[in-house]
Protein backbone atom coordinates (compact mmCIF):
# COMPACT_ATOMS: atom_id res chain seq x y z
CA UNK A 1 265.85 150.62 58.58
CA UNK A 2 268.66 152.83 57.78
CA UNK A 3 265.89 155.08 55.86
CA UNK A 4 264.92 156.27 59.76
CA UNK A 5 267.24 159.19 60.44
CA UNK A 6 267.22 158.33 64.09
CA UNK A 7 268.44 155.09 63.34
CA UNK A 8 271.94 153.63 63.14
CA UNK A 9 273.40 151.05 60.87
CA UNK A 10 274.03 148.69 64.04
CA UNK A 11 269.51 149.25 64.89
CA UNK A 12 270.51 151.60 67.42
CA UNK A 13 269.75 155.21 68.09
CA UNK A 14 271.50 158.39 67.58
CA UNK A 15 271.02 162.19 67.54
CA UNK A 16 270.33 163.23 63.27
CA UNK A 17 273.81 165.20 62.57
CA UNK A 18 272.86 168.67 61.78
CA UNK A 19 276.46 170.05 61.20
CA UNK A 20 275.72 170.81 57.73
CA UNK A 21 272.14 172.38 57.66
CA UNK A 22 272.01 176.00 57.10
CA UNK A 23 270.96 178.06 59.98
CA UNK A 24 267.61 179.89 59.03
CA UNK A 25 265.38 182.17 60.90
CA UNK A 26 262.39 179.06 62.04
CA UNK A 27 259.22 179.36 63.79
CA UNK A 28 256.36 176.79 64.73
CA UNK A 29 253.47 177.42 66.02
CA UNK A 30 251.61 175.06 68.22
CA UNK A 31 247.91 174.62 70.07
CA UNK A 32 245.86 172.83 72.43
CA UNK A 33 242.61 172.91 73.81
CA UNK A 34 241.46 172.22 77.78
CA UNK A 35 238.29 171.83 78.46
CA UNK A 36 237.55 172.36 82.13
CA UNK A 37 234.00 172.21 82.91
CA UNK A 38 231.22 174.69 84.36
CA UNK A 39 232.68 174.94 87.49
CA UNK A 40 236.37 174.73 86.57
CA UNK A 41 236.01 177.62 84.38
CA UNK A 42 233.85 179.91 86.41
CA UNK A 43 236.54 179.68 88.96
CA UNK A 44 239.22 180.73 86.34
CA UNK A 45 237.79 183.16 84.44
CA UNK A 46 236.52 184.60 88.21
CA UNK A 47 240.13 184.28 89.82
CA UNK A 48 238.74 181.99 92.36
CA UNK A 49 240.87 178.75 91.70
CA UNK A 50 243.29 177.82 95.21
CA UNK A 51 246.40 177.55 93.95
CA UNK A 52 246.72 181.19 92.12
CA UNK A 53 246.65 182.68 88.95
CA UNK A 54 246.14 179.75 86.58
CA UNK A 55 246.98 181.41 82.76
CA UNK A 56 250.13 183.33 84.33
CA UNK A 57 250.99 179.78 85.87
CA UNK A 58 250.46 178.27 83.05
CA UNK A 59 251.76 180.78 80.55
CA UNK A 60 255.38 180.57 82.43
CA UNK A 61 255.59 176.84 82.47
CA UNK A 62 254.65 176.36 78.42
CA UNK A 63 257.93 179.06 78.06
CA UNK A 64 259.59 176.89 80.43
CA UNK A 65 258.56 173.99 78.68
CA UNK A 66 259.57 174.96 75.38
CA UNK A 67 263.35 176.02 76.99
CA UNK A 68 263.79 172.31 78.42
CA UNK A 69 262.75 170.33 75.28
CA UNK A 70 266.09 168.71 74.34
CA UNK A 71 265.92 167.29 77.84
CA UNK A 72 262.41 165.89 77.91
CA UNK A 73 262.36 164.43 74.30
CA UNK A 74 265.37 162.03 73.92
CA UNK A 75 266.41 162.62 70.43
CA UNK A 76 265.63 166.26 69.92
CA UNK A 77 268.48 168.75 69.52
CA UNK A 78 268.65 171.09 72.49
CA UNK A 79 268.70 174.90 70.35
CA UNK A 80 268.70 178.28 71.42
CA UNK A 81 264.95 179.75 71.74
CA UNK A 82 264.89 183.48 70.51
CA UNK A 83 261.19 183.87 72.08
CA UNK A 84 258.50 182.17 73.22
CA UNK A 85 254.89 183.28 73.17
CA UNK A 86 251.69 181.79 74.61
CA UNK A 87 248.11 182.75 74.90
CA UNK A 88 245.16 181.92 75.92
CA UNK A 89 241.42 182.31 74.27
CA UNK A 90 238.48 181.57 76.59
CA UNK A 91 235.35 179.96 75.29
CA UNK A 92 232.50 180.39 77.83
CA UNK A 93 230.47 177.84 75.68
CA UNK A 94 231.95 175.31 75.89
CA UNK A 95 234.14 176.04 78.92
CA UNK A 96 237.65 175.76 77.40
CA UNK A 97 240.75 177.73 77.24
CA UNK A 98 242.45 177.01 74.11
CA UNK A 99 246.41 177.67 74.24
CA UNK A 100 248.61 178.88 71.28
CA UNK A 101 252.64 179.08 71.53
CA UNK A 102 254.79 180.32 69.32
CA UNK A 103 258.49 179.92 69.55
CA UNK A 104 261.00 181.25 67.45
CA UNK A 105 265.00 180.46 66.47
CA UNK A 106 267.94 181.08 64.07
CA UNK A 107 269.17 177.16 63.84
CA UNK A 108 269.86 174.87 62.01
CA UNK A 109 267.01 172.70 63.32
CA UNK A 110 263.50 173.23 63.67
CA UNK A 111 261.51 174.84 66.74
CA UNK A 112 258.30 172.47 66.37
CA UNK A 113 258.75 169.96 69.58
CA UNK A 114 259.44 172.97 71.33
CA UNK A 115 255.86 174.59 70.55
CA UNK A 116 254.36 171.35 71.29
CA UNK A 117 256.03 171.11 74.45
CA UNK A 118 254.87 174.63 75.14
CA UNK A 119 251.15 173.94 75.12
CA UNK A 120 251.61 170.61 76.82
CA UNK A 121 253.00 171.88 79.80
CA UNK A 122 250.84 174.74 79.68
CA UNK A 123 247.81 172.83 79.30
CA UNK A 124 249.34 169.88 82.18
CA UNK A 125 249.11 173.14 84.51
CA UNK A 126 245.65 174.64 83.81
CA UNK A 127 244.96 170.78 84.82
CA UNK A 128 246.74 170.66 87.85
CA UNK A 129 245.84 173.90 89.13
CA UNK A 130 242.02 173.10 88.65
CA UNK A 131 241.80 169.20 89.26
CA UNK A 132 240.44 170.14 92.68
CA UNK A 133 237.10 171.47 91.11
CA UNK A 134 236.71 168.60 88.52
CA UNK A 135 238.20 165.35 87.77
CA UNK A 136 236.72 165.69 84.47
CA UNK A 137 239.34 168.29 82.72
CA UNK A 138 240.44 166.96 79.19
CA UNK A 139 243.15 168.02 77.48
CA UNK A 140 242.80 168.01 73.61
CA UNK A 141 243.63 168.98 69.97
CA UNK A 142 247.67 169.21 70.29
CA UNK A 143 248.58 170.13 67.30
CA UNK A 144 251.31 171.48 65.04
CA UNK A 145 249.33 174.80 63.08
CA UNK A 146 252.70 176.06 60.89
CA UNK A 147 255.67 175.94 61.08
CA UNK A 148 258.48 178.35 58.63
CA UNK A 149 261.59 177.77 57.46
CA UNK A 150 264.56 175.43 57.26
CA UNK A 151 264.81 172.71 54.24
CA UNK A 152 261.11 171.09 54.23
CA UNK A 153 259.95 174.74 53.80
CA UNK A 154 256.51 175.83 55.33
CA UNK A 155 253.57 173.94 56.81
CA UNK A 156 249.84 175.48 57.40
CA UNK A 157 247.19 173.17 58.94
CA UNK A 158 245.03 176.13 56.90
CA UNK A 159 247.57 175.66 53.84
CA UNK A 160 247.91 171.99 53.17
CA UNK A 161 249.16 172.37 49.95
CA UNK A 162 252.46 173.40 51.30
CA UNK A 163 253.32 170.43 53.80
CA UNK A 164 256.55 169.64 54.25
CA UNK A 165 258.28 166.61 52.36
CA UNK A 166 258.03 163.45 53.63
């Protein structure tokens, strides 16, 4: 077991030790997708849902998300963000808003839980703020797309061949 990083000699847990890693400029990208529904997405795209603006709602709680990750995941390193970005691209089709976050750091740890936390959220809003139209919302697709720098190097979902070790 002692091959687990998270994982003490005893079987218990503990937080990796990052002392020594060399602080790097890192970014990850992240994305989801939401489909709403006909009606659910009329009444977005048509500013017509109850409870407000649903992208700026949702847009400040992913960067809120992102900036409370070491608290919500219980081994993740709590870092200083350098910037958060979200958006949103609207598919009348087939009636979804897919969400993209990008958050950026100089640490020596990674920013991708953060991005993944950023759509989450994001996407957990678009839901709440529209489950009174439809029940039928899903939320979809979270994904890491790429992630740059730090020690296992760079990661494209478009890129394969450069995944990260392990």
């Amino acid at each position: 077991m002692s091959q687990f990083s998270h994982l003490n000699g005893n079987e218990g847990v503990q937080m990796v030790d990052i002392t020594e890693k060399t602080p790097t400029v890192r970014t990850a990208v992240a994305q989801s997708v939401v489909f709403l529904g006909s009606d659910a997405f009329r009444a977005l795209i048509n500013d017509e849902v109850a409870k407000g603006d649903v992208l700026t709602s949702a847009q400040l709680a992913g960067i809120m998300g992102a900036k409370e990750t070491g608290r919500l995941i219980p081994l993740c390193h709590p870092i200083l963000i350098n910037s958060v970005n979200l958006s949103f691209s609207l598919d009348e089709e087939a009636f979804s808003v897919t969400i993209k976050a990008t958050v950026n750091t100089h640490a020596n740890t990674g920013v991708e839980m953060e991005a993944l936390t950023a759509v989450s959220v994001a996407s957990l809003t678009i839901y709440d703020m529209c489950k009174s139209i439809s029940k039928a919302i899903r939320i979809t697709n979270i994904k890491l797309i790429s992630k740059e720098g730090g020690v296992h190097g760079s990661y494209s979902v478009s890129h394969p061949h450069k995944q990260p070790r392990g």
